[in-house]
PDB file of N, CA and C in Angstrom:
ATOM      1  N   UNK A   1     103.187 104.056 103.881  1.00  0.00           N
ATOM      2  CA  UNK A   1     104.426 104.313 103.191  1.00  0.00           C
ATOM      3  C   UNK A   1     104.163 104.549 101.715  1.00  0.00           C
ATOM      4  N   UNK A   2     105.018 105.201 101.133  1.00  0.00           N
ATOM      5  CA  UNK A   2     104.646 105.887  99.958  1.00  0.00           C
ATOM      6  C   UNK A   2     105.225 104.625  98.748  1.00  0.00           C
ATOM      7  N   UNK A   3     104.965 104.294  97.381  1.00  0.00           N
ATOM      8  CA  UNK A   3     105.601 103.382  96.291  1.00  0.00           C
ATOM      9  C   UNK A   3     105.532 104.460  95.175  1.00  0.00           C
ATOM     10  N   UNK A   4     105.916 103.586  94.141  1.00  0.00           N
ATOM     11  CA  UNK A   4     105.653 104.381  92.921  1.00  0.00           C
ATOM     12  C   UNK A   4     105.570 102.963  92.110  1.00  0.00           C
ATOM     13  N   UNK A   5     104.603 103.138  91.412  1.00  0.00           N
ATOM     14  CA  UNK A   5     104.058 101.931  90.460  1.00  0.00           C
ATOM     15  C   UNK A   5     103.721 102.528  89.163  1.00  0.00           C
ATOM     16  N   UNK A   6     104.430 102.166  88.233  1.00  0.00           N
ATOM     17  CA  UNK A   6     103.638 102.832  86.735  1.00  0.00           C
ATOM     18  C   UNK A   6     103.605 104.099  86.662  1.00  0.00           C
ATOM     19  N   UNK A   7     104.260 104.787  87.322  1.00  0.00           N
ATOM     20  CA  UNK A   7     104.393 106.410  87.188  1.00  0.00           C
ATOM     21  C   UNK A   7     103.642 107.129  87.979  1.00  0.00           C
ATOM     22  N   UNK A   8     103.050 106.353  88.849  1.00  0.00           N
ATOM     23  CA  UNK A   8     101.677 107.096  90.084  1.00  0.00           C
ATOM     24  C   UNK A   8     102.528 107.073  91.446  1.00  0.00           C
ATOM     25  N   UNK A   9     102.349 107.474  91.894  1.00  0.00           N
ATOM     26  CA  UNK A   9     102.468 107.266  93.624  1.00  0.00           C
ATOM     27  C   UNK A   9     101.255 107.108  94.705  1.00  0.00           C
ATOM     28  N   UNK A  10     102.081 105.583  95.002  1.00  0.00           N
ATOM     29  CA  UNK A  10     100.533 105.214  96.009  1.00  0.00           C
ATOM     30  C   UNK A  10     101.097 105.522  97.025  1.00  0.00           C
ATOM     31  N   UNK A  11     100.299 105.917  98.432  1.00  0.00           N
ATOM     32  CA  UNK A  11     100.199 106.282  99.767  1.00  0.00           C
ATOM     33  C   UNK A  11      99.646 104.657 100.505  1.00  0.00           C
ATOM     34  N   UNK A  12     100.596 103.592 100.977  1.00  0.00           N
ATOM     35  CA  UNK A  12     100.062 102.339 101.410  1.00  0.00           C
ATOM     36  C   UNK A  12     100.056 102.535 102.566  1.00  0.00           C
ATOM     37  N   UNK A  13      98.579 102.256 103.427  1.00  0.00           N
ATOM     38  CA  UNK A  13      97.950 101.995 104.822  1.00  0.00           C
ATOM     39  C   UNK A  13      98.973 100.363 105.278  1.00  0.00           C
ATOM     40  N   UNK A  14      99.694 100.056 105.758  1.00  0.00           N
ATOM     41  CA  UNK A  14      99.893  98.917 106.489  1.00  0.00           C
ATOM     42  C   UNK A  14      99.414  98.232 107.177  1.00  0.00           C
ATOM     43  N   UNK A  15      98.473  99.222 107.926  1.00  0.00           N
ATOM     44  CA  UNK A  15      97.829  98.717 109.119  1.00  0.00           C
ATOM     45  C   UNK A  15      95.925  98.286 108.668  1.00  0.00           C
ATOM     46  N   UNK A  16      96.294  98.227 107.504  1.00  0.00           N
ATOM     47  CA  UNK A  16      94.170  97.946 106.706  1.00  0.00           C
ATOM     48  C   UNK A  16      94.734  96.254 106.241  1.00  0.00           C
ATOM     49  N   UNK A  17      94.993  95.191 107.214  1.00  0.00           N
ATOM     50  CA  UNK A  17      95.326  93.831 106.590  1.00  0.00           C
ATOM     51  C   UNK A  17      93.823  93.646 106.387  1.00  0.00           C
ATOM     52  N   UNK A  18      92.550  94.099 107.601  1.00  0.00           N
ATOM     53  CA  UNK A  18      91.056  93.701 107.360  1.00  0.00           C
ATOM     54  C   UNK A  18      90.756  94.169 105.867  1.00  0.00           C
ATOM     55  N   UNK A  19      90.481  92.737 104.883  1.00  0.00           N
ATOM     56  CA  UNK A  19      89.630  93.594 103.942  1.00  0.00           C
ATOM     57  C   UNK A  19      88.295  93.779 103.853  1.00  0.00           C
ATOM     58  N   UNK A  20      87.859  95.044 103.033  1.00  0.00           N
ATOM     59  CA  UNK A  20      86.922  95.495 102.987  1.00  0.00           C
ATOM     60  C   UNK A  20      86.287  95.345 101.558  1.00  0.00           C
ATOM     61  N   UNK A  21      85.635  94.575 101.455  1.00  0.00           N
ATOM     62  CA  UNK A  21      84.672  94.275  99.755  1.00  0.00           C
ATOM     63  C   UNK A  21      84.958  95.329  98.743  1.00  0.00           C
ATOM     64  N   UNK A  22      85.750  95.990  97.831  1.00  0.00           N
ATOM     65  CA  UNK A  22      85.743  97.022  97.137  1.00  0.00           C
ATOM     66  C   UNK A  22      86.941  98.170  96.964  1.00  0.00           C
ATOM     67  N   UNK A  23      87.884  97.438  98.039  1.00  0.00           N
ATOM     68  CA  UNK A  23      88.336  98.468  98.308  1.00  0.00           C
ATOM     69  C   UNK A  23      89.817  98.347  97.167  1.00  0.00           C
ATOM     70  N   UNK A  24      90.849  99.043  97.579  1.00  0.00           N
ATOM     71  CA  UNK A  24      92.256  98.794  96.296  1.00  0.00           C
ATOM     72  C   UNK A  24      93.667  98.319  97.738  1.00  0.00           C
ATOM     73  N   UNK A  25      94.006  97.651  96.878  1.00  0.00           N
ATOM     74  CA  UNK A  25      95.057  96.827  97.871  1.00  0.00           C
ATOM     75  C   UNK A  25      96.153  96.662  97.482  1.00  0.00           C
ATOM     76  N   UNK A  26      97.251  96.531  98.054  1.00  0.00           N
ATOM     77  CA  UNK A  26      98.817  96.205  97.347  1.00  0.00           C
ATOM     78  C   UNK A  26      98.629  94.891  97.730  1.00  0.00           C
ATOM     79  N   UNK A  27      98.961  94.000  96.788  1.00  0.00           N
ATOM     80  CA  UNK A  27      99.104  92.325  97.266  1.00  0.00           C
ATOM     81  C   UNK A  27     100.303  91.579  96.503  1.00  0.00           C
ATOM     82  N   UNK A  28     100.298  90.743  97.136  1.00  0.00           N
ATOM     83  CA  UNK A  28     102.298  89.918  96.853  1.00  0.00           C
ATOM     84  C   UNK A  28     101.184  88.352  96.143  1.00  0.00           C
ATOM     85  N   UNK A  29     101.547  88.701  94.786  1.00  0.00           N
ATOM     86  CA  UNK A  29     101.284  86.945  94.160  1.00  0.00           C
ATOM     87  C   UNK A  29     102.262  86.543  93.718  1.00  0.00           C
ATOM     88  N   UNK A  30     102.980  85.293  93.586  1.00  0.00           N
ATOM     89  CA  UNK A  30     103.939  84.935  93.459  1.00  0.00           C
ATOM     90  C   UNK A  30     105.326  85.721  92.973  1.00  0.00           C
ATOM     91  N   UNK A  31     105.706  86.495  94.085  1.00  0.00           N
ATOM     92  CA  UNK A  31     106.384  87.504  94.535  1.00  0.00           C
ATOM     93  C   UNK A  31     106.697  88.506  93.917  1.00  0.00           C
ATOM     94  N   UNK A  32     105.521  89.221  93.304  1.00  0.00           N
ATOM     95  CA  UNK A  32     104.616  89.812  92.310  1.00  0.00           C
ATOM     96  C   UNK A  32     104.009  91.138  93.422  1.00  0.00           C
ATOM     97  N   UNK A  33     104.162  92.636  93.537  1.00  0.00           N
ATOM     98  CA  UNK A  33     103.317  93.294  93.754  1.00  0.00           C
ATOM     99  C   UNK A  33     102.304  93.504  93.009  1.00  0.00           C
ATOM    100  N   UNK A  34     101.220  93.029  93.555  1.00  0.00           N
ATOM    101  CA  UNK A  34     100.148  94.018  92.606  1.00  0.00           C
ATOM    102  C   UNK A  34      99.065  94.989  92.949  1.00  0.00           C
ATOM    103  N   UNK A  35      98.475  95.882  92.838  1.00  0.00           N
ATOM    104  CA  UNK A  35      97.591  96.573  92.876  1.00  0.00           C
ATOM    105  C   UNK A  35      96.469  96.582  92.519  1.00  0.00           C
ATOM    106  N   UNK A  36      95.548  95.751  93.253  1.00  0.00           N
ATOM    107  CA  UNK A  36      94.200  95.547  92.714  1.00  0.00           C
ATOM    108  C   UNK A  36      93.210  95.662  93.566  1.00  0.00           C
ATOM    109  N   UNK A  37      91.747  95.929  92.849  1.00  0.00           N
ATOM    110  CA  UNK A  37      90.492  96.329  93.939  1.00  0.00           C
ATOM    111  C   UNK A  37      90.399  94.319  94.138  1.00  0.00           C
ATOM    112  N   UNK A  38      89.712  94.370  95.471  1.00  0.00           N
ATOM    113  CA  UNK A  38      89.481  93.085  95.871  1.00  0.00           C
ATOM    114  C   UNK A  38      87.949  93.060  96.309  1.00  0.00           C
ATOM    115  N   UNK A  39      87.376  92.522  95.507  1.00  0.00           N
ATOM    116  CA  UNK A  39      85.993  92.265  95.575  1.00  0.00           C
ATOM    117  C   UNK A  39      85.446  90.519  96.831  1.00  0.00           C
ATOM    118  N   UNK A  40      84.296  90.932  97.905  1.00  0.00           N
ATOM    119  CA  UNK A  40      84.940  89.705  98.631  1.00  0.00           C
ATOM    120  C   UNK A  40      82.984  88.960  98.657  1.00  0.00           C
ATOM    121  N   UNK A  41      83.070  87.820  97.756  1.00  0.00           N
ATOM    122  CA  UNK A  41      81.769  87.201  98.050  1.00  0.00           C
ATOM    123  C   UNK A  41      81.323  86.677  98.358  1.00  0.00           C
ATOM    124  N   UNK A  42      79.835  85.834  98.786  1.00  0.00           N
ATOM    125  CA  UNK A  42      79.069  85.581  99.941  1.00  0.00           C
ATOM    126  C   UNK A  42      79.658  84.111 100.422  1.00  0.00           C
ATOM    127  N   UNK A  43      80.137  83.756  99.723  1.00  0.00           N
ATOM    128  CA  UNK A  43      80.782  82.576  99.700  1.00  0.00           C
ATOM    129  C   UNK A  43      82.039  82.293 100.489  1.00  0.00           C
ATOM    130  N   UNK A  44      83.002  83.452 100.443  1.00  0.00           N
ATOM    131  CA  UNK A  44      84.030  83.760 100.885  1.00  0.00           C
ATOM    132  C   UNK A  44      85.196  83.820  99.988  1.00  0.00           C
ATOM    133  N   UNK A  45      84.844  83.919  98.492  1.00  0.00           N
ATOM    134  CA  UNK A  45      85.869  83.986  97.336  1.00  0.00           C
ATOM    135  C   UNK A  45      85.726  84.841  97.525  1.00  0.00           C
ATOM    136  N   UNK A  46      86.991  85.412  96.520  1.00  0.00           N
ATOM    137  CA  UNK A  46      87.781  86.930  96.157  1.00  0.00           C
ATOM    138  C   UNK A  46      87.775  86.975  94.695  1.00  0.00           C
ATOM    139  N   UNK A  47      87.077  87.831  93.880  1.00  0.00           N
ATOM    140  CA  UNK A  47      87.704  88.764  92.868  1.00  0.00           C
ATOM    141  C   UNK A  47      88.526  89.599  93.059  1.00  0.00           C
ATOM    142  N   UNK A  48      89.691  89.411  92.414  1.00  0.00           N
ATOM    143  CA  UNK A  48      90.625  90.379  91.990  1.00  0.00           C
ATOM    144  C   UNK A  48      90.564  91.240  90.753  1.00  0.00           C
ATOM    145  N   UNK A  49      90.518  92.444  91.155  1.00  0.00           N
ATOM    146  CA  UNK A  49      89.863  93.151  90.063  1.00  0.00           C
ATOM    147  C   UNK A  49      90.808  94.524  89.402  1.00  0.00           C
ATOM    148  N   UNK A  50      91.689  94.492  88.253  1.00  0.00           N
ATOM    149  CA  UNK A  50      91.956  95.748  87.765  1.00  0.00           C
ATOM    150  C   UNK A  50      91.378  96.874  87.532  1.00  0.00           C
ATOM    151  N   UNK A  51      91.338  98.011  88.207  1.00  0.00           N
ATOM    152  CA  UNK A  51      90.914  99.228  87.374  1.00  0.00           C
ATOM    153  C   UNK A  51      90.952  99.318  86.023  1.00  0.00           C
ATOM    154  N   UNK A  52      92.315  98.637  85.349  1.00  0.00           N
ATOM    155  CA  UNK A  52      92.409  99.134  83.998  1.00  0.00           C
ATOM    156  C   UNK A  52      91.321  98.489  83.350  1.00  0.00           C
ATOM    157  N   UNK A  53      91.295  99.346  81.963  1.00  0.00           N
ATOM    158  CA  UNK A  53      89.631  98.785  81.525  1.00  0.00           C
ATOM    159  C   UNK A  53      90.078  97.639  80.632  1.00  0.00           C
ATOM    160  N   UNK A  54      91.460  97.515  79.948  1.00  0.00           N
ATOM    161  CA  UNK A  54      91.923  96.527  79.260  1.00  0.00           C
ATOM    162  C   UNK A  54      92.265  95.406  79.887  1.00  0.00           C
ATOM    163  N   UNK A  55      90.688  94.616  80.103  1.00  0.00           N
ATOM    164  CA  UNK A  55      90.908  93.050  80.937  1.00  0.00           C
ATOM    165  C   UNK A  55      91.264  92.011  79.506  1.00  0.00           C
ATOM    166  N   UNK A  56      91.510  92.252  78.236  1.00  0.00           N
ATOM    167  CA  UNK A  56      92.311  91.262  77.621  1.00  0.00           C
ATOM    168  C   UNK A  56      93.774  90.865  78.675  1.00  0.00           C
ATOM    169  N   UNK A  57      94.399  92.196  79.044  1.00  0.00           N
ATOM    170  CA  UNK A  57      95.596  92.314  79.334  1.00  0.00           C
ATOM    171  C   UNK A  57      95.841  92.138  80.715  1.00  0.00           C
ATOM    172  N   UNK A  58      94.646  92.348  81.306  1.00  0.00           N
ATOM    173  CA  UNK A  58      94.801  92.518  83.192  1.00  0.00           C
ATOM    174  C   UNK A  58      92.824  91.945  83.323  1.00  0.00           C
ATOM    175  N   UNK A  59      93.207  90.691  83.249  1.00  0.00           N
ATOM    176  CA  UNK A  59      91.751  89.978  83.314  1.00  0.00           C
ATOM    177  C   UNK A  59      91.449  90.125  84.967  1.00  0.00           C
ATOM    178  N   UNK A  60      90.344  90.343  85.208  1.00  0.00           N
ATOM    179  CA  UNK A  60      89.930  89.604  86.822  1.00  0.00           C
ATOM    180  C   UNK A  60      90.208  88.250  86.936  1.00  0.00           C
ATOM    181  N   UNK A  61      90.774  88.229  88.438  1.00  0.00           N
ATOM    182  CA  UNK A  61      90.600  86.403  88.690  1.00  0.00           C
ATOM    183  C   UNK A  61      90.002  86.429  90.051  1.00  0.00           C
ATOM    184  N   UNK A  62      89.692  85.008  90.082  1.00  0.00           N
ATOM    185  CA  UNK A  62      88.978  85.141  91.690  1.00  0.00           C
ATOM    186  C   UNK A  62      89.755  83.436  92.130  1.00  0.00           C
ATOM    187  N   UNK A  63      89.841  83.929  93.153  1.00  0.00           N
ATOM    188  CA  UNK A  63      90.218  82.797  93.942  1.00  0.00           C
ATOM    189  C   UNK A  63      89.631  82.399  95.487  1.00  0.00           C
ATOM    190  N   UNK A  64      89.565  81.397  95.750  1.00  0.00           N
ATOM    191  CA  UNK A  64      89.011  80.794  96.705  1.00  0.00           C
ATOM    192  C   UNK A  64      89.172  81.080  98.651  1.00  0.00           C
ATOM    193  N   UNK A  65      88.003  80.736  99.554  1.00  0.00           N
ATOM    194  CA  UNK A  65      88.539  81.663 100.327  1.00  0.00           C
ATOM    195  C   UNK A  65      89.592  80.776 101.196  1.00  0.00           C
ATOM    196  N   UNK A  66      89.585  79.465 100.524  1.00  0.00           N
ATOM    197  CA  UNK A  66      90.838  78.599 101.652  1.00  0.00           C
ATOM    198  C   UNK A  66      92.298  79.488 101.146  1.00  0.00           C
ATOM    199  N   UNK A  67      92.451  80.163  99.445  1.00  0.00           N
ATOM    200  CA  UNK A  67      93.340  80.628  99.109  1.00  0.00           C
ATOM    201  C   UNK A  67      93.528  81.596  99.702  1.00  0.00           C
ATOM    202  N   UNK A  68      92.325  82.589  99.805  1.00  0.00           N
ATOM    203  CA  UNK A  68      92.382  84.013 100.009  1.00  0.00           C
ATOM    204  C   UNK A  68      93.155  84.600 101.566  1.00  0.00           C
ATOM    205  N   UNK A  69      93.273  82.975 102.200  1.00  0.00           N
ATOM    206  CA  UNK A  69      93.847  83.349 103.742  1.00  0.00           C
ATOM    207  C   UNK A  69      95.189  83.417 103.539  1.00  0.00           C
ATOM    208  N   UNK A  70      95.853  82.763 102.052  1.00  0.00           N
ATOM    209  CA  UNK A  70      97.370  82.495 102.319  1.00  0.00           C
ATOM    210  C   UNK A  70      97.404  83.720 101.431  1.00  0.00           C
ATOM    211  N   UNK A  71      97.228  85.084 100.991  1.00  0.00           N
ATOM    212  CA  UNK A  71      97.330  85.676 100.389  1.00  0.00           C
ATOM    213  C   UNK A  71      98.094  86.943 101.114  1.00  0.00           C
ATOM    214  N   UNK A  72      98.841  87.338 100.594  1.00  0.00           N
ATOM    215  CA  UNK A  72     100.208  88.262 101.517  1.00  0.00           C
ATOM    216  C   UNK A  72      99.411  89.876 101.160  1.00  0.00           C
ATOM    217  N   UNK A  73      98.574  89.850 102.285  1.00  0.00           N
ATOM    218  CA  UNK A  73      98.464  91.670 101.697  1.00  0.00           C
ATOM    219  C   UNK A  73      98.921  92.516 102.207  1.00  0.00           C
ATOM    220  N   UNK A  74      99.793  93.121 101.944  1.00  0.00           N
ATOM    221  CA  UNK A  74     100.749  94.388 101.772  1.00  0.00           C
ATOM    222  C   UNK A  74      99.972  95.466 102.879  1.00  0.00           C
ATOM    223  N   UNK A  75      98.975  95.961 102.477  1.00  0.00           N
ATOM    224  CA  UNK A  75      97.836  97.216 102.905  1.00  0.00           C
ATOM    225  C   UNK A  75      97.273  97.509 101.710  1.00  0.00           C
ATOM    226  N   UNK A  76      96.606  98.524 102.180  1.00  0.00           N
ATOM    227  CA  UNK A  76      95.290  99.166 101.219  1.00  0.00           C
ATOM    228  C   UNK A  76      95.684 100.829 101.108  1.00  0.00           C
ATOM    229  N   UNK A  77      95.789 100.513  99.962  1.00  0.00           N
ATOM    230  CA  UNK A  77      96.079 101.936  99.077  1.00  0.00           C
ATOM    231  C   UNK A  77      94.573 103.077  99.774  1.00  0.00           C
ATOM    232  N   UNK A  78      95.315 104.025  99.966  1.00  0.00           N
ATOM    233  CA  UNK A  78      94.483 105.344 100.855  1.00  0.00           C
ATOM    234  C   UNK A  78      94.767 106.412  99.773  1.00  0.00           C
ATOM    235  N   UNK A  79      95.955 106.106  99.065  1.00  0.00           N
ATOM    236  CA  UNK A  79      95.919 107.598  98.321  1.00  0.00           C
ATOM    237  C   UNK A  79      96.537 107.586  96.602  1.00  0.00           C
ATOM    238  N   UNK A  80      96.210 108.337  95.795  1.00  0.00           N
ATOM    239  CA  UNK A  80      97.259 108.107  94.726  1.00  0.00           C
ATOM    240  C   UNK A  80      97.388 109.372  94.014  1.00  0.00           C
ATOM    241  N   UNK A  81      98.843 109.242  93.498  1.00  0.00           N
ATOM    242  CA  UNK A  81      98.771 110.992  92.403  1.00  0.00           C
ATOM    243  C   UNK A  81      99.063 110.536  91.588  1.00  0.00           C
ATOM    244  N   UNK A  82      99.789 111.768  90.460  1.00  0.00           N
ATOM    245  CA  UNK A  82     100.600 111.228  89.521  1.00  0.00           C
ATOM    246  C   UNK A  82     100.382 112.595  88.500  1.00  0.00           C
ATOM    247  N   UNK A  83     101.422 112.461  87.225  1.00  0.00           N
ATOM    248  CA  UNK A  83     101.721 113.806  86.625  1.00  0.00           C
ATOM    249  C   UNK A  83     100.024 113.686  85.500  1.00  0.00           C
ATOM    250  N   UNK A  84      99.862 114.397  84.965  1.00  0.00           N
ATOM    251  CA  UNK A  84      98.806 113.938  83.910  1.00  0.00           C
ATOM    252  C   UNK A  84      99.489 114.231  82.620  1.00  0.00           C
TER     253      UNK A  84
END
């Protein structure tokens, strides 16, 4: 299904709940969409990771993998446009 976030339009997969180490995801944090790559490590934590390069403003966080199960993910972004 299609969104519009920040002036882009994402194309959201519903059916990608499996994540995949790297990939970009719509996720619900405290009833919060967000859009972030999800980094997944050996451990079983999660980085959450912004594209934007301004991590003063949009820092990475990582959270744990007992957390990472209660974590509401939306799907995984497959596509994006937007005007330039």
């Amino acid at each position: 299904f299609p969104v519009t976030i920040g002036g882009a339009i994402l194309l959201i997969n519903s059916n990608y709940k499996r994540l995949e180490s790297g990939r970009v995801y719509a996720i619900v944090v405290n009833d919060e969409v967000r859009v972030k790559r999800l980094f997944i490590g050996i451990g079983g934590d999660c980085r959450i990771a912004s594209d934007n390069p301004n991590k003063t403003l949009y820092p990475d966080e990582t959270i744990s993998a007992e957390a990472l199960a209660n974590l509401h993910i939306v799907g995984r972004v497959v596509w994006m446009g937007g005007m330039l």
